[in-house]
N, C-alpha and C. Protein backbone atom coordinates (compact mmCIF):
# COMPACT_ATOMS: atom_id res chain seq x y z
N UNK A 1 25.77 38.91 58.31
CA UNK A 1 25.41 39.46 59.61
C UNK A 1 24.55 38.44 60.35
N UNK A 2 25.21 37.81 61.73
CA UNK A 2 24.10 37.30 62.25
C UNK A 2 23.18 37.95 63.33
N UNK A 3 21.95 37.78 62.70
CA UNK A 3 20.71 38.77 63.61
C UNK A 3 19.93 37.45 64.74
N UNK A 4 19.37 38.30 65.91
CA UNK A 4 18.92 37.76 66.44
C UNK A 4 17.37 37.12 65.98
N UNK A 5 17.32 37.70 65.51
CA UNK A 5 15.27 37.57 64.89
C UNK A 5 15.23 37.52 63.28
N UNK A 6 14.22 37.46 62.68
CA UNK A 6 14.46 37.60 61.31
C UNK A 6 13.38 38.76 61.00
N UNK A 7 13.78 39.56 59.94
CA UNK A 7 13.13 40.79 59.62
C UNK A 7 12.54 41.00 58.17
N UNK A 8 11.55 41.39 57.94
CA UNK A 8 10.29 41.49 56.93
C UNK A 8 10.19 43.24 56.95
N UNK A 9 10.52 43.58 55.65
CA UNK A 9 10.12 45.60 55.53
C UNK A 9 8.99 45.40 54.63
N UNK A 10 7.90 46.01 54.70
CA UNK A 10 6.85 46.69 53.98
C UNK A 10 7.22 48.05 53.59
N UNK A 11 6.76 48.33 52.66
CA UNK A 11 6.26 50.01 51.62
C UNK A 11 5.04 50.10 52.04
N UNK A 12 4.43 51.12 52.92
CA UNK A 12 3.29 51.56 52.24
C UNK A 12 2.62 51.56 51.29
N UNK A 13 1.75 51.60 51.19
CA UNK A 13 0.81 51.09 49.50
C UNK A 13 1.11 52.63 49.10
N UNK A 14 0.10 52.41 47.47
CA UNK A 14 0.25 53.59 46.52
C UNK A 14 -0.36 54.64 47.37
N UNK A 15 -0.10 56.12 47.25
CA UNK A 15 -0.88 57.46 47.61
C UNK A 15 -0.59 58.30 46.95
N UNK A 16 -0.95 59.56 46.51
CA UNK A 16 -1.45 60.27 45.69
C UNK A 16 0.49 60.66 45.10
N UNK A 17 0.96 60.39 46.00
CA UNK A 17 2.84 60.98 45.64
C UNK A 17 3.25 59.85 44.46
N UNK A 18 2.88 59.01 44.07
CA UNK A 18 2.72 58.09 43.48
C UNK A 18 1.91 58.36 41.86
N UNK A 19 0.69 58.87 42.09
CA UNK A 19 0.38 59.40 41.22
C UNK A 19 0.33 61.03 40.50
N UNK A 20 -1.16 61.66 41.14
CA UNK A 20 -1.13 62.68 40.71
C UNK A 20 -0.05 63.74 41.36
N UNK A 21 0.85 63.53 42.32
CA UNK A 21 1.50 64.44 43.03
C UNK A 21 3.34 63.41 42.74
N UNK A 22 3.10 62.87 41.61
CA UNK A 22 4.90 62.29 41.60
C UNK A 22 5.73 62.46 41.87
N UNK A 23 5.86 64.24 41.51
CA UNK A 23 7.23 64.73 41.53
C UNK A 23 7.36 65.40 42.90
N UNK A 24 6.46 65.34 43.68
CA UNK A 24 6.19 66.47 44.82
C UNK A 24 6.93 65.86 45.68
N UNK A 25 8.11 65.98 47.10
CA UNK A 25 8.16 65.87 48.18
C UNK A 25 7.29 66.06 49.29
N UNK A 26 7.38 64.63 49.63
CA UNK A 26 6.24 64.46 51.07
C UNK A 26 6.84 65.65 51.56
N UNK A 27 5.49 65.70 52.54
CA UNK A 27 5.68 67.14 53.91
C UNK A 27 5.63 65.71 55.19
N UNK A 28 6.93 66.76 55.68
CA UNK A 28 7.49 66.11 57.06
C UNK A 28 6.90 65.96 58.24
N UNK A 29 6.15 65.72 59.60
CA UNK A 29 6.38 64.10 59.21
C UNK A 29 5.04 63.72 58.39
N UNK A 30 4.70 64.52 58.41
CA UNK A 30 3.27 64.13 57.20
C UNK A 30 2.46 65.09 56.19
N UNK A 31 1.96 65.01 55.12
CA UNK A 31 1.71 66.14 54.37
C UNK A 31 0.49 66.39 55.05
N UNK A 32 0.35 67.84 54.75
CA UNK A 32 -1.09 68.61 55.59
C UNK A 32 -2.22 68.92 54.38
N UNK A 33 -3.28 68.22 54.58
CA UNK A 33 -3.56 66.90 55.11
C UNK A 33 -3.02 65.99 55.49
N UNK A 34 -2.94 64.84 55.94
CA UNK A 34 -2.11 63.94 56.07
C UNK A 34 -2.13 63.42 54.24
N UNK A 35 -1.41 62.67 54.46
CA UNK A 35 -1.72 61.72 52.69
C UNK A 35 -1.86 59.94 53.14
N UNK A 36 -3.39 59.66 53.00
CA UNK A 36 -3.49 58.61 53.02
C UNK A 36 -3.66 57.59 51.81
N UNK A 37 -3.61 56.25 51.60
CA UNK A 37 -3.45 55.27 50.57
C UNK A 37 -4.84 55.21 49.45
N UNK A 38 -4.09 55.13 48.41
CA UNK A 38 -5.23 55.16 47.22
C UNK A 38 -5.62 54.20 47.24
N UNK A 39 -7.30 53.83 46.46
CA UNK A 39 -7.68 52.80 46.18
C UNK A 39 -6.73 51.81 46.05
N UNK A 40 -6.11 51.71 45.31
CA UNK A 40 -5.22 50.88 44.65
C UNK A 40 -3.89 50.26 45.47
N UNK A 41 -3.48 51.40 46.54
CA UNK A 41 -2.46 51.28 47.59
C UNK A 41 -2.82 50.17 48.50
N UNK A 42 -4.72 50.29 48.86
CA UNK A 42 -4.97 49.23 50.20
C UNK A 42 -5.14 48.13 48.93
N UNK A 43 -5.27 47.95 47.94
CA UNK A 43 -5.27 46.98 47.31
C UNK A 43 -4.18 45.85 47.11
N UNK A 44 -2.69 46.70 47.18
CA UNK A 44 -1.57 46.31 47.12
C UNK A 44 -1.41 45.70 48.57
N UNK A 45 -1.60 46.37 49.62
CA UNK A 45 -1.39 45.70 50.80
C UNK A 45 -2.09 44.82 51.06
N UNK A 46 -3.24 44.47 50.71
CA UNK A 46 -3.95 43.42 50.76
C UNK A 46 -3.24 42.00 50.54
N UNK A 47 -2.39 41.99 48.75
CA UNK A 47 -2.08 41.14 48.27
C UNK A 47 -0.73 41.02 48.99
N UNK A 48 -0.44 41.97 49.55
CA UNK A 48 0.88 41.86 50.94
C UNK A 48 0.88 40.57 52.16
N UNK A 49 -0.61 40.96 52.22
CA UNK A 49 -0.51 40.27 53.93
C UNK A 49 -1.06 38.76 53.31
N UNK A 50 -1.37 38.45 52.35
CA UNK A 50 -1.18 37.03 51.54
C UNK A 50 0.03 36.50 51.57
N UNK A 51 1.36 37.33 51.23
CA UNK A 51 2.61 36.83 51.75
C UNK A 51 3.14 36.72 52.97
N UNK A 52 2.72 38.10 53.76
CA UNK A 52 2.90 38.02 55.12
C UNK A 52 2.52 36.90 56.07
N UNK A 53 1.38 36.11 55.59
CA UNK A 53 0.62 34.95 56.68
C UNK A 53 1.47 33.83 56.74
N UNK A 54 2.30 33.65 55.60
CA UNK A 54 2.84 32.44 55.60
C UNK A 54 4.35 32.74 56.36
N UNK A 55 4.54 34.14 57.31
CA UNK A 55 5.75 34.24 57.68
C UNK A 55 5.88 34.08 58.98
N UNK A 56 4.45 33.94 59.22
CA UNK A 56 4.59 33.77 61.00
C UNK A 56 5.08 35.09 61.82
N UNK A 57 4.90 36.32 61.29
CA UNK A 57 4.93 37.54 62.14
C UNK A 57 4.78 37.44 63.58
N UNK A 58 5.18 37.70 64.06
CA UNK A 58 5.23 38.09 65.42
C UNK A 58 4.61 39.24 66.20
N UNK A 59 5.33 40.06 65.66
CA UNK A 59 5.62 41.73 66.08
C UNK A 59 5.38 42.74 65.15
N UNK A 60 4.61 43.72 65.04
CA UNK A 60 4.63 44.75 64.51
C UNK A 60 5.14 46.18 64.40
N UNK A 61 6.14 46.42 63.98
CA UNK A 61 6.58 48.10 63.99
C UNK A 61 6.58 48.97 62.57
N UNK A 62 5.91 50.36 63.33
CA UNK A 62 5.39 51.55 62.05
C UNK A 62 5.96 52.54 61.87
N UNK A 63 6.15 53.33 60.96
CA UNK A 63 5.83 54.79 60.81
C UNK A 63 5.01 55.37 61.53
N UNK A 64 4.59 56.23 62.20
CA UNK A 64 3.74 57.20 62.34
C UNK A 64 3.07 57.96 61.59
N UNK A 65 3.20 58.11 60.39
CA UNK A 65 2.40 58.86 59.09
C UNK A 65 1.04 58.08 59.07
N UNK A 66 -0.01 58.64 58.68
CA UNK A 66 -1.27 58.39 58.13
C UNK A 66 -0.94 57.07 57.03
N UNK A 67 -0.02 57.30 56.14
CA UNK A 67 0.06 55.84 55.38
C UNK A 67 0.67 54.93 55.27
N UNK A 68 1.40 54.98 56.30
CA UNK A 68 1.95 53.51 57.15
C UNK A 68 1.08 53.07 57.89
N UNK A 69 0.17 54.00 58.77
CA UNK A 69 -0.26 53.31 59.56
C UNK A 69 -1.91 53.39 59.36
N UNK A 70 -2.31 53.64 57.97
CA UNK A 70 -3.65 52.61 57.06
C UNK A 70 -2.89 51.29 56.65
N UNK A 71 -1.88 51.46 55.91
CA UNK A 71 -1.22 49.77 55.77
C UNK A 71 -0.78 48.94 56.66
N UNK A 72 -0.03 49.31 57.96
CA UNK A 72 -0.36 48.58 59.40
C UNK A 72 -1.70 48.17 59.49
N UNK A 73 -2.75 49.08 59.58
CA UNK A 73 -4.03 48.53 60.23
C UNK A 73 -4.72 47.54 59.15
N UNK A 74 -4.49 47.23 57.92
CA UNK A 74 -4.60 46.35 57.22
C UNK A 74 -3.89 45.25 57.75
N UNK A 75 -2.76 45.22 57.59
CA UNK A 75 -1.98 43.75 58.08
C UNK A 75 -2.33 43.57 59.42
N UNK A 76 -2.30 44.72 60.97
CA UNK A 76 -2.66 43.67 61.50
C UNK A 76 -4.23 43.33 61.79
N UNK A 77 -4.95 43.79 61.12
CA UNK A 77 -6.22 43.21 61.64
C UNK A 77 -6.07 41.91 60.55
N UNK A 78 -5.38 41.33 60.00
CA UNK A 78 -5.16 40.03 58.92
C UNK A 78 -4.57 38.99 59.57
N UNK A 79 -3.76 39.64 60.60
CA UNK A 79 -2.50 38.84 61.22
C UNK A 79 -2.84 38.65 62.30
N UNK A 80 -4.26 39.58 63.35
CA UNK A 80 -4.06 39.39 64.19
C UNK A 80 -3.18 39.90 65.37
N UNK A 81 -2.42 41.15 65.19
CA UNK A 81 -1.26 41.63 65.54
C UNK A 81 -1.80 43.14 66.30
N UNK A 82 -0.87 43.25 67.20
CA UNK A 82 -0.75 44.76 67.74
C UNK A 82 0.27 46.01 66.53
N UNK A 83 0.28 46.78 66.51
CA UNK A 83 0.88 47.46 65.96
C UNK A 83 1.88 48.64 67.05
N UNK A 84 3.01 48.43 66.93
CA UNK A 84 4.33 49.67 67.69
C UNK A 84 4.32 50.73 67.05
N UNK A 85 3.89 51.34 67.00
CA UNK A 85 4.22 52.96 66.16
C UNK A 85 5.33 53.40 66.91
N UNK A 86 6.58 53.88 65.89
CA UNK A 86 7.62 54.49 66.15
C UNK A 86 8.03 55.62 65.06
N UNK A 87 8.02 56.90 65.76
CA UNK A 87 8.54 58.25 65.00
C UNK A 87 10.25 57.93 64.26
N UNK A 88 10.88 57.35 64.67
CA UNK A 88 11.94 57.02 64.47
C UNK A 88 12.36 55.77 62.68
N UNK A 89 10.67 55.76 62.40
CA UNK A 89 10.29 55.12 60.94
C UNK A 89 10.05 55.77 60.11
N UNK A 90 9.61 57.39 60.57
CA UNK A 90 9.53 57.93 59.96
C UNK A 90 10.08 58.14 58.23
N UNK A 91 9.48 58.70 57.19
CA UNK A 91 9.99 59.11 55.79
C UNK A 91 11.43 60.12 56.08
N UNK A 92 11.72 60.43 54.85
CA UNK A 92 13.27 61.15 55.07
C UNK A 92 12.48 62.44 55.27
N UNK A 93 13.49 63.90 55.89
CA UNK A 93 13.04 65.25 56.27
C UNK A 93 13.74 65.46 55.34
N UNK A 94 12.46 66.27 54.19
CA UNK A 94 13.76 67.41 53.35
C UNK A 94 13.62 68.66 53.71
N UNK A 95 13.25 68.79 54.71
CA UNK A 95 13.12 70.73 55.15
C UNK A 95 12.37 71.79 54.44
N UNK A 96 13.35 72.45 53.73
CA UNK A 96 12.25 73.53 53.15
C UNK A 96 11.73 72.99 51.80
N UNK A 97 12.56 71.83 51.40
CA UNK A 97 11.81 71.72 49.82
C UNK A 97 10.12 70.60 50.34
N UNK A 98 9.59 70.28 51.50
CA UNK A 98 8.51 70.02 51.87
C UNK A 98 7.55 70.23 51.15
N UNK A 99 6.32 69.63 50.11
CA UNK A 99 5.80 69.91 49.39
C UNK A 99 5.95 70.68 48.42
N UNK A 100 7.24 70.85 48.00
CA UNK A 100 7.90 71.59 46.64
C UNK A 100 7.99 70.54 45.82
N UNK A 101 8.72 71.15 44.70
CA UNK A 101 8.82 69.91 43.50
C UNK A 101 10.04 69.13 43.79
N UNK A 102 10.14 67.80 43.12
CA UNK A 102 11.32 66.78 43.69
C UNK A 102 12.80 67.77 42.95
N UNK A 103 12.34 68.00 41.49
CA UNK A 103 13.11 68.37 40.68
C UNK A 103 14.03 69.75 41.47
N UNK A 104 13.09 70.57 42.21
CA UNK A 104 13.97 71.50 42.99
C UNK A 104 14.87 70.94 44.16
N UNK A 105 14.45 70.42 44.49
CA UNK A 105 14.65 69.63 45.94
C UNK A 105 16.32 68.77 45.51
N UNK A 106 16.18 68.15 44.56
CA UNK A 106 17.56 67.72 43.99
C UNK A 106 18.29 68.89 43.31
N UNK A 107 17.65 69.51 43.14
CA UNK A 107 19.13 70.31 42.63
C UNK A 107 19.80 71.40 43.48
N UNK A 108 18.98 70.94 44.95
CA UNK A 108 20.37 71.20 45.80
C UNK A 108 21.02 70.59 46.10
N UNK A 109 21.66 69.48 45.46
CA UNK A 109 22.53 68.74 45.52
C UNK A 109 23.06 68.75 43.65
N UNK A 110 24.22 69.20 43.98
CA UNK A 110 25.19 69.33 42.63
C UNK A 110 25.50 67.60 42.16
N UNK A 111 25.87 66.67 43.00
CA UNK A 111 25.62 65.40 42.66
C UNK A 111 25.10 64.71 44.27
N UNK A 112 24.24 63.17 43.85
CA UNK A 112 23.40 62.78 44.47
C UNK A 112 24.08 62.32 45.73
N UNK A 113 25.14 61.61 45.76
CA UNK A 113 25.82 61.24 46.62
C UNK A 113 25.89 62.39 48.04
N UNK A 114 26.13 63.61 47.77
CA UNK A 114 25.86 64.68 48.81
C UNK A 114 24.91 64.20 49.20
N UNK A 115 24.15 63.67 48.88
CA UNK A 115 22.66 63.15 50.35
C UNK A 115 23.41 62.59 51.20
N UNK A 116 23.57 61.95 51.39
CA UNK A 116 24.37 61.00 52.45
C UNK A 116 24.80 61.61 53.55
N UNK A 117 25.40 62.82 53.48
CA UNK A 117 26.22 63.55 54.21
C UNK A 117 25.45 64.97 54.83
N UNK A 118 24.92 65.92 53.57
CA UNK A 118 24.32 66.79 53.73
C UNK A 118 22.79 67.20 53.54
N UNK A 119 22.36 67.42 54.47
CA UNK A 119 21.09 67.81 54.80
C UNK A 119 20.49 68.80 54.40
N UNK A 120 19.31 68.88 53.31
CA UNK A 120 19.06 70.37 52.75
C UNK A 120 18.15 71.43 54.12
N UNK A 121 18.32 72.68 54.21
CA UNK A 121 18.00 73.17 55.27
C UNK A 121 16.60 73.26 55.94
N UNK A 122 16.98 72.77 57.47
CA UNK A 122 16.06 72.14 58.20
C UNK A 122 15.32 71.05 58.08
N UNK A 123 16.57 70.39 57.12
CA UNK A 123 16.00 68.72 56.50
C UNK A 123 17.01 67.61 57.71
N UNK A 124 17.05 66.49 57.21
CA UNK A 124 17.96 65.57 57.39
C UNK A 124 18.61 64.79 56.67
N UNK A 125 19.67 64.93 56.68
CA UNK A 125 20.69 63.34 55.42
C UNK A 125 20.22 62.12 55.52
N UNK A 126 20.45 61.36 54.43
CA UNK A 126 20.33 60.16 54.41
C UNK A 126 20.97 59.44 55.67
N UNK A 127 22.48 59.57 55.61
CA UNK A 127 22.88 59.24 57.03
C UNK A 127 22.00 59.66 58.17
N UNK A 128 21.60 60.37 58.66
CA UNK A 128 20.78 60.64 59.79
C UNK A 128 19.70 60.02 59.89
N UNK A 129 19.19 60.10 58.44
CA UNK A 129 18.21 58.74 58.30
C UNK A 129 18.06 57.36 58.73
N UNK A 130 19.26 56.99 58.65
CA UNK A 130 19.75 55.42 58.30
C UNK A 130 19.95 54.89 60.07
N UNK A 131 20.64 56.70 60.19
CA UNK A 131 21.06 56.07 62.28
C UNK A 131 19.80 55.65 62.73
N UNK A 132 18.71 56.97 62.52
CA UNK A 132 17.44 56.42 63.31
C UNK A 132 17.46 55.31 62.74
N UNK A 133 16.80 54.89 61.64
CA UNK A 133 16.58 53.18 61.71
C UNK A 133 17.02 52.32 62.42
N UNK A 134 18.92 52.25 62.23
CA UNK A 134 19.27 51.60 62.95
C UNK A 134 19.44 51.73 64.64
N UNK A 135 18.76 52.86 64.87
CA UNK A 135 18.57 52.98 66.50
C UNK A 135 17.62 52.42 67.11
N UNK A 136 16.28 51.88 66.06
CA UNK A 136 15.11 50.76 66.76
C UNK A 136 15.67 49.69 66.04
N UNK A 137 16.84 49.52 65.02
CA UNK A 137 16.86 48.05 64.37
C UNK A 137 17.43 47.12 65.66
N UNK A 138 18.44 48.12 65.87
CA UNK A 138 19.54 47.55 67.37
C UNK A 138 18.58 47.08 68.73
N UNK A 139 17.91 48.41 68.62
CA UNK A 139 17.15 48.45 70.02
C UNK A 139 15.89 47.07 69.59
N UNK A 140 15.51 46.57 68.75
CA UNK A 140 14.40 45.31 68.73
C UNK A 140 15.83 44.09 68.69
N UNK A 141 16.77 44.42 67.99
CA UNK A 141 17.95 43.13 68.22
C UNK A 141 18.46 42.93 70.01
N UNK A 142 18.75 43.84 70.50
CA UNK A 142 18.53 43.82 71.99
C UNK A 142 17.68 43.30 72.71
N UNK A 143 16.22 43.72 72.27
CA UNK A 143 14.83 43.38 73.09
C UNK A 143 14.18 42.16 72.79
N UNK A 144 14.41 41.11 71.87
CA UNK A 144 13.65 40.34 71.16
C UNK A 144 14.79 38.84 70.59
N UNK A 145 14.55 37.77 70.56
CA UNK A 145 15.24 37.01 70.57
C UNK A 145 14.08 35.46 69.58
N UNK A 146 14.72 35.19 68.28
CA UNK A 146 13.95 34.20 67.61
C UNK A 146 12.64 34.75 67.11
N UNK A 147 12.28 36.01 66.74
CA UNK A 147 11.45 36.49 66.89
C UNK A 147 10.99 36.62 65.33
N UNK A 148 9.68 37.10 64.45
CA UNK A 148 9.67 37.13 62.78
C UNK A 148 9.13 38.75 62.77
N UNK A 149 9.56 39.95 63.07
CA UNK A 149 9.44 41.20 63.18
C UNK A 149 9.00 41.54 62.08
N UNK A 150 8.05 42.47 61.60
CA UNK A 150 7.32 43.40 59.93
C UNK A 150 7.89 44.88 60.67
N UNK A 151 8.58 45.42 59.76
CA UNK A 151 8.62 46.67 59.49
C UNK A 151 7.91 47.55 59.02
N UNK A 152 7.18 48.32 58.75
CA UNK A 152 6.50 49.25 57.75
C UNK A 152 6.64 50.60 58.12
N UNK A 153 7.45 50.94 56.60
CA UNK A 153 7.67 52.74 56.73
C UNK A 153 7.95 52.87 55.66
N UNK A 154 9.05 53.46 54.89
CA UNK A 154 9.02 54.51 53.97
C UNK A 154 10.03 54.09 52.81
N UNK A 155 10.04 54.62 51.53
CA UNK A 155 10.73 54.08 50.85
C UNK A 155 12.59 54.04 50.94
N UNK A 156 12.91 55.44 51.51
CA UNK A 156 14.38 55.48 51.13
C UNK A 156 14.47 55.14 53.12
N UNK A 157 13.87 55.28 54.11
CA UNK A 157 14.20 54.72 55.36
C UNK A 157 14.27 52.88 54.83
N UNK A 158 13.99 52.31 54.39
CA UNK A 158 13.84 50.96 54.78
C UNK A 158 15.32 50.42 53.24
N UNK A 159 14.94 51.48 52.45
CA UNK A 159 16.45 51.42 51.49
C UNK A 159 17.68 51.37 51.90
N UNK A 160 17.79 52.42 52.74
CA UNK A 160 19.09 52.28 53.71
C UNK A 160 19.44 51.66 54.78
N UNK A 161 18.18 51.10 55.56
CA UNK A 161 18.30 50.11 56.42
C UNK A 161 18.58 48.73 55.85
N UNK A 162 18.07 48.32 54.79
CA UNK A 162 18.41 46.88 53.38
C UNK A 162 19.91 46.60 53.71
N UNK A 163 20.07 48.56 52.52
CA UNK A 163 21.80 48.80 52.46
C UNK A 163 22.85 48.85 53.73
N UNK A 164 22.37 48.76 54.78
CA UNK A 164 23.41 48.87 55.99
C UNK A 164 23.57 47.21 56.51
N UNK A 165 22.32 46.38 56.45
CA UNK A 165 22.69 45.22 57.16
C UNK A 165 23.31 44.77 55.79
N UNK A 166 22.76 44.82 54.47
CA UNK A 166 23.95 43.95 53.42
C UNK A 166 24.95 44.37 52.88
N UNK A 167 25.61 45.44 53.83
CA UNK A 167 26.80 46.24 53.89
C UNK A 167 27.06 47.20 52.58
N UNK A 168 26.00 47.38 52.00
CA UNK A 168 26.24 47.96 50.15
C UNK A 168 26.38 49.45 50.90
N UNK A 169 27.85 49.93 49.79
CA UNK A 169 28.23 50.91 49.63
C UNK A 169 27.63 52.12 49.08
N UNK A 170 27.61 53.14 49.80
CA UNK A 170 27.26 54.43 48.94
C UNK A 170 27.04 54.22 47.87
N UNK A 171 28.47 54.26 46.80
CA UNK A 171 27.83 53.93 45.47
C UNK A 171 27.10 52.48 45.23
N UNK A 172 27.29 51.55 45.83
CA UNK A 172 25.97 50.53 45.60
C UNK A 172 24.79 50.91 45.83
N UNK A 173 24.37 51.39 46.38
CA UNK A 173 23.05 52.31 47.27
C UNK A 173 22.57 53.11 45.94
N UNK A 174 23.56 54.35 45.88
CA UNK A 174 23.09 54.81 44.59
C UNK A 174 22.73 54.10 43.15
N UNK A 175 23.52 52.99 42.90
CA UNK A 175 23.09 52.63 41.91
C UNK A 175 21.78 51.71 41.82
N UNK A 176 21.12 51.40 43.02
CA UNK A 176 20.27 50.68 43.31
C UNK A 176 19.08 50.91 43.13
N UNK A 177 19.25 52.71 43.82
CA UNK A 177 18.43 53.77 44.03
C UNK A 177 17.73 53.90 42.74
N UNK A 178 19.12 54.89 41.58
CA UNK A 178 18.76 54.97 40.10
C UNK A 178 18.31 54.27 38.85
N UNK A 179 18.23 52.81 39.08
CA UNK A 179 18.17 51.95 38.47
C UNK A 179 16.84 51.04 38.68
N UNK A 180 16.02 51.83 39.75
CA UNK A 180 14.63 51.03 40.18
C UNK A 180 14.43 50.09 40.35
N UNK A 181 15.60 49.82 41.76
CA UNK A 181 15.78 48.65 42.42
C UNK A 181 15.37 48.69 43.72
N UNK A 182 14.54 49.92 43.77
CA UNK A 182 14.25 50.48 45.29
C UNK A 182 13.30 49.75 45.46
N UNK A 183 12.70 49.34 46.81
CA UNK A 183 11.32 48.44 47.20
C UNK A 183 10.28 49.63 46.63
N UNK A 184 9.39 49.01 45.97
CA UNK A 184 8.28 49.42 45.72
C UNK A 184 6.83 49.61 46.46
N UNK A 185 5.85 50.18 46.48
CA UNK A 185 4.86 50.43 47.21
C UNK A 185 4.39 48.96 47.36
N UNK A 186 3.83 48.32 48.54
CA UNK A 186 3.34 47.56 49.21
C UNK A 186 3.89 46.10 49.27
N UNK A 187 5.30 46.66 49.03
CA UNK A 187 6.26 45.26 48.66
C UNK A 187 7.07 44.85 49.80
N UNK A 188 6.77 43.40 50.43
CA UNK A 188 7.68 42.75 51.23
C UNK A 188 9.04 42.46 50.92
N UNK A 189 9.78 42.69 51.50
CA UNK A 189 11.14 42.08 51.64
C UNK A 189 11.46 41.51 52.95
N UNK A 190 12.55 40.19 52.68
CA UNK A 190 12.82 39.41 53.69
C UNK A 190 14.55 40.80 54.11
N UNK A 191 14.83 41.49 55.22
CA UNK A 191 16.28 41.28 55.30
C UNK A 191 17.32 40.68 55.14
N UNK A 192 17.56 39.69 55.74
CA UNK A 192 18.73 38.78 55.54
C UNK A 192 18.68 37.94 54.44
């Protein structure tokens, strides 16, 4: 794929979904309280924007959640940078399983691949997921030209945005997913 700019995704650092709350599904677009980054999370982003300096960032775009945008305000007060907050970075909507257990939450899906397509109620699919992304990925490829753009949002939004520009298939996706190949909390990736 040739892109106009080159693109950098961040994870949010560690927060409590991570630890004491593992199995729990975030609450949409943010858990109530919000859920902000553990000790250990701004720690990870720290050792982030050590990689980040040497990339020549440009531009900043966020999540809107409380813990994207403690790990934004880390990088850019490092970088020097404004930060874009966009709702459209948002984490995935699972609807009613919202602060339920993960374990329930999947087993409305008879197999995993149904994410993609179907949305548990008053949630959103992975596909629906993936459009928003790619509705600010397009819209900064439009607006911006030679440019070194940071992403920061969520684990399975920036998974499927990976999987759409390096064209991996559903089942590539899934096996990527299951196999803990997913970006990890406070971990850079280059796109292309």
């Amino acid at each position: 794929m040739n892109l106009q700019n080159k693109y950098f995704v961040l994870r949010h650092g560690q927060t409590i979904h991570q630890t004491k709350l593992k199995n729990t599904v975030y609450g949409w677009p943010d858990d109530n309280p919000p859920c902000g980054l553990t000790k250990y999370g701004r720690e990870e982003i720290k050792k982030s924007v050590k990689k980040l300096k040497k990339k020549d960032i440009d531009l900043i775009f966020c999540s809107d959640a409380r813990r994207t945008k403690e790990t934004a305000e880390i990088v850019a007060k490092e970088l020097d940078l404004r930060v874009s907050y966009d709702e459209r970075l948002r984490d995935v909507n699972w609807g009613i399983y919202q602060g339920k257990s993960a374990l329930r939450a999947w087993a409305y899906y008879k197999n995993p691949k149904l994410r993609f397509k179907k949305a548990p109620p008053k949630g959103e699919s992975w596909d629906e997921v993936r459009d928003r992304m790619l509705s600010i990925f397009k819209e900064l490829e439009q607006k911006y030209n030679g440019k070194n753009i940071l992403i920061i949002s969520h684990g399975d939004p920036l998974w499927l945005l990976e999987g759409w520009i390096k064209g991996r298939s559903e089942n590539q996706l899934l096996k990527q997913k299951f196999t803990g190949k997913m970006i990890k909390t406070g971990e850079v990736r280059k796109l292309q």
